[in-house]
N, C-alpha and C. Protein backbone atom coordinates (compact mmCIF):
# COMPACT_ATOMS: atom_id res chain seq x y z
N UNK A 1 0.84 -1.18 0.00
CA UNK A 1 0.00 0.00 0.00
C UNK A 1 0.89 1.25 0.00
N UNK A 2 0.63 2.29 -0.88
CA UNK A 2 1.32 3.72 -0.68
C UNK A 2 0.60 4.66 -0.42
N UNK A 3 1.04 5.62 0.36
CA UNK A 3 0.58 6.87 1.05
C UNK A 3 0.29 7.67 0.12
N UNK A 4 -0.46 8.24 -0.16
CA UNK A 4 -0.28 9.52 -1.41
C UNK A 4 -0.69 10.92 -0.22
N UNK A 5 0.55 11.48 -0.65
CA UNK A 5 0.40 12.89 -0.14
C UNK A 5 0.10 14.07 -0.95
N UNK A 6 -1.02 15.07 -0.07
CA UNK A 6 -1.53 16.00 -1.54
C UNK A 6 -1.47 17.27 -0.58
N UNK A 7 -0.89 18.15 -0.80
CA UNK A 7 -0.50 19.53 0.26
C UNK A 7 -1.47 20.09 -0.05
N UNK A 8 -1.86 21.28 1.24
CA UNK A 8 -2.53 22.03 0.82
C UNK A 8 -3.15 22.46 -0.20
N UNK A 9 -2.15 23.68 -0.73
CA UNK A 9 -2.32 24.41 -2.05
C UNK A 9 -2.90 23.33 -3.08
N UNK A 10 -3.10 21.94 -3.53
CA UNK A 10 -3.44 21.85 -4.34
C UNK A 10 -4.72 20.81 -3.63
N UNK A 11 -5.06 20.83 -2.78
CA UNK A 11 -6.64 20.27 -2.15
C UNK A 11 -7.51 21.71 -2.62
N UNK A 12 -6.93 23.16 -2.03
CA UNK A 12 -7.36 24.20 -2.57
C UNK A 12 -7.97 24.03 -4.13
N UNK A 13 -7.15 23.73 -5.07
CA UNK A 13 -7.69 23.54 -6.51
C UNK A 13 -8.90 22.73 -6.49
N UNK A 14 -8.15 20.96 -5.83
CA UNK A 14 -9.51 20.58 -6.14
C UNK A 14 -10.91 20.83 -5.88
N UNK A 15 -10.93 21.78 -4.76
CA UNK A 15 -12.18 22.42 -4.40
C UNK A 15 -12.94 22.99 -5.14
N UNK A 16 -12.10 23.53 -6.19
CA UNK A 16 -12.72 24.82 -7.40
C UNK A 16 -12.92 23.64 -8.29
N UNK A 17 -12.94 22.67 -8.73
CA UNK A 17 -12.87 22.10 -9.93
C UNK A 17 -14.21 21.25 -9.86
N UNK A 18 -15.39 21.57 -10.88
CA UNK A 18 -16.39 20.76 -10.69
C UNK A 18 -16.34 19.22 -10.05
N UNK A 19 -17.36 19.36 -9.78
CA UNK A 19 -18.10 18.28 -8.89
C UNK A 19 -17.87 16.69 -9.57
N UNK A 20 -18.09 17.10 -10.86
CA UNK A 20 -18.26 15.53 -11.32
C UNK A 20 -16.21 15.35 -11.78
N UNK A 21 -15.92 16.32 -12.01
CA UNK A 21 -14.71 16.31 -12.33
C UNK A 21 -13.64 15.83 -11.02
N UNK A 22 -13.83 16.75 -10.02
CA UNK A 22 -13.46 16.26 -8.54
C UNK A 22 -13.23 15.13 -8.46
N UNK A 23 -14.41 14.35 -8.52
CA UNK A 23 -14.73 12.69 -7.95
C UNK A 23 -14.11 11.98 -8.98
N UNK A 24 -13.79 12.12 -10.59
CA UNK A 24 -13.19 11.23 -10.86
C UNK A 24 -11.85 11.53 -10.48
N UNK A 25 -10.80 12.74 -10.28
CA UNK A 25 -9.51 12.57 -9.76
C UNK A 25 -9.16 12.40 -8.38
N UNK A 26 -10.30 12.30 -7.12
CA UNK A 26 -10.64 11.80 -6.02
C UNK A 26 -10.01 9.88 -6.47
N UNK A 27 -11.26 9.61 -7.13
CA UNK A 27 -11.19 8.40 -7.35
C UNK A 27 -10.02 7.70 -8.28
N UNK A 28 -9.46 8.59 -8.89
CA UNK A 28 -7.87 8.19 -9.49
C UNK A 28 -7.20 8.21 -8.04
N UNK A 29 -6.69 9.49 -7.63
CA UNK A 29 -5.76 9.28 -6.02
C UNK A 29 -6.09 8.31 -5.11
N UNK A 30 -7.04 7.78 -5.13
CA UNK A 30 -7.50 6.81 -3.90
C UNK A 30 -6.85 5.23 -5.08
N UNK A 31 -7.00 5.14 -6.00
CA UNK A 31 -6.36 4.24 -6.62
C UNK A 31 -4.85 3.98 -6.57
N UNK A 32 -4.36 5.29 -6.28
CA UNK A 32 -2.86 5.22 -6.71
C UNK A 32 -2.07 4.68 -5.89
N UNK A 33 -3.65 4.46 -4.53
CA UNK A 33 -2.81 4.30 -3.25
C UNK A 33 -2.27 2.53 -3.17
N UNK A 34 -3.11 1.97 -4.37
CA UNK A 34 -3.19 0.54 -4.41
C UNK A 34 -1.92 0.38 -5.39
N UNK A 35 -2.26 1.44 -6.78
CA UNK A 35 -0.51 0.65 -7.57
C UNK A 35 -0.85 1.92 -8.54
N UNK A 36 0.40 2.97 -8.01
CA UNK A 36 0.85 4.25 -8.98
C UNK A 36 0.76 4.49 -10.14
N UNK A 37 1.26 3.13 -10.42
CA UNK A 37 1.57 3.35 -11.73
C UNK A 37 1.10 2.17 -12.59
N UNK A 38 -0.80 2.26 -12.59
CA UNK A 38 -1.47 1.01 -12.97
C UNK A 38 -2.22 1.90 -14.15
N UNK A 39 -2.13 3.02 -14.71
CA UNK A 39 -3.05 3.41 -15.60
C UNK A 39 -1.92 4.64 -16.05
N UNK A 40 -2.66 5.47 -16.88
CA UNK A 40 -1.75 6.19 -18.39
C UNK A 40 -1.09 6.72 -17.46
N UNK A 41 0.48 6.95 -17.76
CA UNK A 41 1.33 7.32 -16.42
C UNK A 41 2.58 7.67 -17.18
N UNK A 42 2.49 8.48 -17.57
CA UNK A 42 4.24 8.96 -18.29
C UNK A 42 5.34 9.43 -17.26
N UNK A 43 6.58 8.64 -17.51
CA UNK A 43 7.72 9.30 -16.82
C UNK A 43 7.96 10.95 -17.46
N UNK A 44 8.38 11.77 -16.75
CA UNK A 44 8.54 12.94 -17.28
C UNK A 44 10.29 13.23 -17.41
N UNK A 45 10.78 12.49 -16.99
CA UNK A 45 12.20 12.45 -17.14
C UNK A 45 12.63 13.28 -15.95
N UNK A 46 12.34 14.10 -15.02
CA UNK A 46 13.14 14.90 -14.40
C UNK A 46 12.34 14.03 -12.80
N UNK A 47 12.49 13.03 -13.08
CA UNK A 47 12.05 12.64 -11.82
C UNK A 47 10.66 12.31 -11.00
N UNK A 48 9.49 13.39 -11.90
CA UNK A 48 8.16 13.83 -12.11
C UNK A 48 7.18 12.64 -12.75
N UNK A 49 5.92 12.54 -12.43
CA UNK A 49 5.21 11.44 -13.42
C UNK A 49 4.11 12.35 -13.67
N UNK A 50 3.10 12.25 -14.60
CA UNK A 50 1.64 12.68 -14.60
C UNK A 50 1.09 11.01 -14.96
N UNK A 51 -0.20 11.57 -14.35
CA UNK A 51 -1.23 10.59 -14.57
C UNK A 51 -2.30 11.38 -15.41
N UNK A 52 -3.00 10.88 -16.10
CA UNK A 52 -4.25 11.31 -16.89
C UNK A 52 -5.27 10.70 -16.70
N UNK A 53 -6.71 11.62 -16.17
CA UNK A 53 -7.32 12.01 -15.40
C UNK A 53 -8.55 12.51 -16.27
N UNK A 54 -8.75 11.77 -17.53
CA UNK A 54 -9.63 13.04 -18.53
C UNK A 54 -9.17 14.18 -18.99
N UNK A 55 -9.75 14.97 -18.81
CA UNK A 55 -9.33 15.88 -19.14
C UNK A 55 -7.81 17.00 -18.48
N UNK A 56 -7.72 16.25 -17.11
CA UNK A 56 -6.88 16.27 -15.96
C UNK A 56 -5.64 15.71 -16.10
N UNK A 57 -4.83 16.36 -15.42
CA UNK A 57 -3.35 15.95 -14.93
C UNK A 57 -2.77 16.14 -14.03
N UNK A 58 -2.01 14.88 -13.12
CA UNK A 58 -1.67 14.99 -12.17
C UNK A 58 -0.40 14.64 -12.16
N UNK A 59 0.46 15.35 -11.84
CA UNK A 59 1.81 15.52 -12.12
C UNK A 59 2.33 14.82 -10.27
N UNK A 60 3.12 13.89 -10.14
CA UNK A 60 3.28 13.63 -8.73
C UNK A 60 5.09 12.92 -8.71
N UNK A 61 5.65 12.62 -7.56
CA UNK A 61 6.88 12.59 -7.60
C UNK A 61 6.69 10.88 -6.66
N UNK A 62 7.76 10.41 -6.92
CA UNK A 62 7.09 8.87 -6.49
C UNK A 62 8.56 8.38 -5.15
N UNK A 63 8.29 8.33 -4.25
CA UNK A 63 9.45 8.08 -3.68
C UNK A 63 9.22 6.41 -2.71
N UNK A 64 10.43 5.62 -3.24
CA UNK A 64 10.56 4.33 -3.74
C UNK A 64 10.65 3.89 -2.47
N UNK A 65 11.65 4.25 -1.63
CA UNK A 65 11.94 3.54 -0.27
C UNK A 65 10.70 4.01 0.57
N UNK A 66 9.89 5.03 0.59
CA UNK A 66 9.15 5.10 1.48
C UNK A 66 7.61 4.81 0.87
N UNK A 67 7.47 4.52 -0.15
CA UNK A 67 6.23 4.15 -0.62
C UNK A 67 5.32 5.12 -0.57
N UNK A 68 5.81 6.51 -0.84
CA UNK A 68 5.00 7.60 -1.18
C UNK A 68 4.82 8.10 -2.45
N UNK A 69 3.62 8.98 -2.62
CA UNK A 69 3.08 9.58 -4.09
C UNK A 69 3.08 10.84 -3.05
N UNK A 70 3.57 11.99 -4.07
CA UNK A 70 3.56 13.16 -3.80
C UNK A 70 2.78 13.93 -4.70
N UNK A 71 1.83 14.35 -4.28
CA UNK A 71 1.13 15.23 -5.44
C UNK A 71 1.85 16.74 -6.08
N UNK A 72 1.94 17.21 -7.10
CA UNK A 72 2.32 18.45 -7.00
C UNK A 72 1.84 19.41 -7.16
N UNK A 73 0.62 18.78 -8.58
CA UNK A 73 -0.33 19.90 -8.91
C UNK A 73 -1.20 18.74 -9.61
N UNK A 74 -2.30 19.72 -9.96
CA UNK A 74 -3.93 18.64 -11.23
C UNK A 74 -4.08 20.24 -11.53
N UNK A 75 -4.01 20.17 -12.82
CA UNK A 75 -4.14 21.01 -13.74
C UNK A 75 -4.98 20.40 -15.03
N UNK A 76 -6.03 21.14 -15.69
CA UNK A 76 -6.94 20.67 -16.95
C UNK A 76 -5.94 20.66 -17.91
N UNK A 77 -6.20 20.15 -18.74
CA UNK A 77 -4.74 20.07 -19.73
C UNK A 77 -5.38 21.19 -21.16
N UNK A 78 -4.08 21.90 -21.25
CA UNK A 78 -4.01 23.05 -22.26
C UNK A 78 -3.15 22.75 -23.13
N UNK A 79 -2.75 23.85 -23.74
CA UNK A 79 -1.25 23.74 -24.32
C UNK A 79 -0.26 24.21 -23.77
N UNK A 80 -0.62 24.61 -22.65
CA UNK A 80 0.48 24.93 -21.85
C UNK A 80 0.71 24.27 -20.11
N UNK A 81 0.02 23.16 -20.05
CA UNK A 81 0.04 22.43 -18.77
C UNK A 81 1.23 22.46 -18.73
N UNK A 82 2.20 21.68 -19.66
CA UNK A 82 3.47 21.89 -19.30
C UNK A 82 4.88 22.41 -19.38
C-alpha cells in the first residue's frame, strides 16, 4: 500500500474544480494508493510522473523507499500544462 500525499495548495484547486470532475480525480488518487503506476502514467524524465485524469493531470513525484506519491499539482490540460 502507498501513502499519497496532496499539500494544501493543491486540495485548494480541487475544491474549485467541478463536482463531477473532482470525484473522478478523487477516485484516481485513492487508486494510486493501491498501484501508482497502474493506468496512463508517463515518466517525465526529471524525476516527475503525470497521470491522466480526462481531461486532468496529475503531475506527482514517487518516492521508492518510502512508498509515497507526492502530489504536486492537477491542472486541466491546455497547451500549456506543461
Amino acid at each position: 500500500m502507498w501513502r499519497v500525499y496532496i499539500p494544501k495548495p493543491v486540495l485548494r484547486s480541487l475544491e474549485r474544480f467541478p463536482a463531477r470532475d473532482a470525484d473522478r480525480i478523487w477516485a484516481a488518487l485513492d487508486a494510486m494508493k493501491r498501484e501508482p503506476f497502474g493506468a496512463d502514467i508517463r515518466d517525465l524524465g526529471d524525476g516527475t510522473y503525470r497521470r491522466r485524469v480526462g481531461a486532468y493531470r496529475v503531475r506527482f513525484e514517487a518516492g521508492w523507499e518510502t512508498r509515497t506519491v507526492s502530489v504536486l499539482w492537477v491542472r486541466r490540460r491546455t497547451s500549456t500544462t506543461y
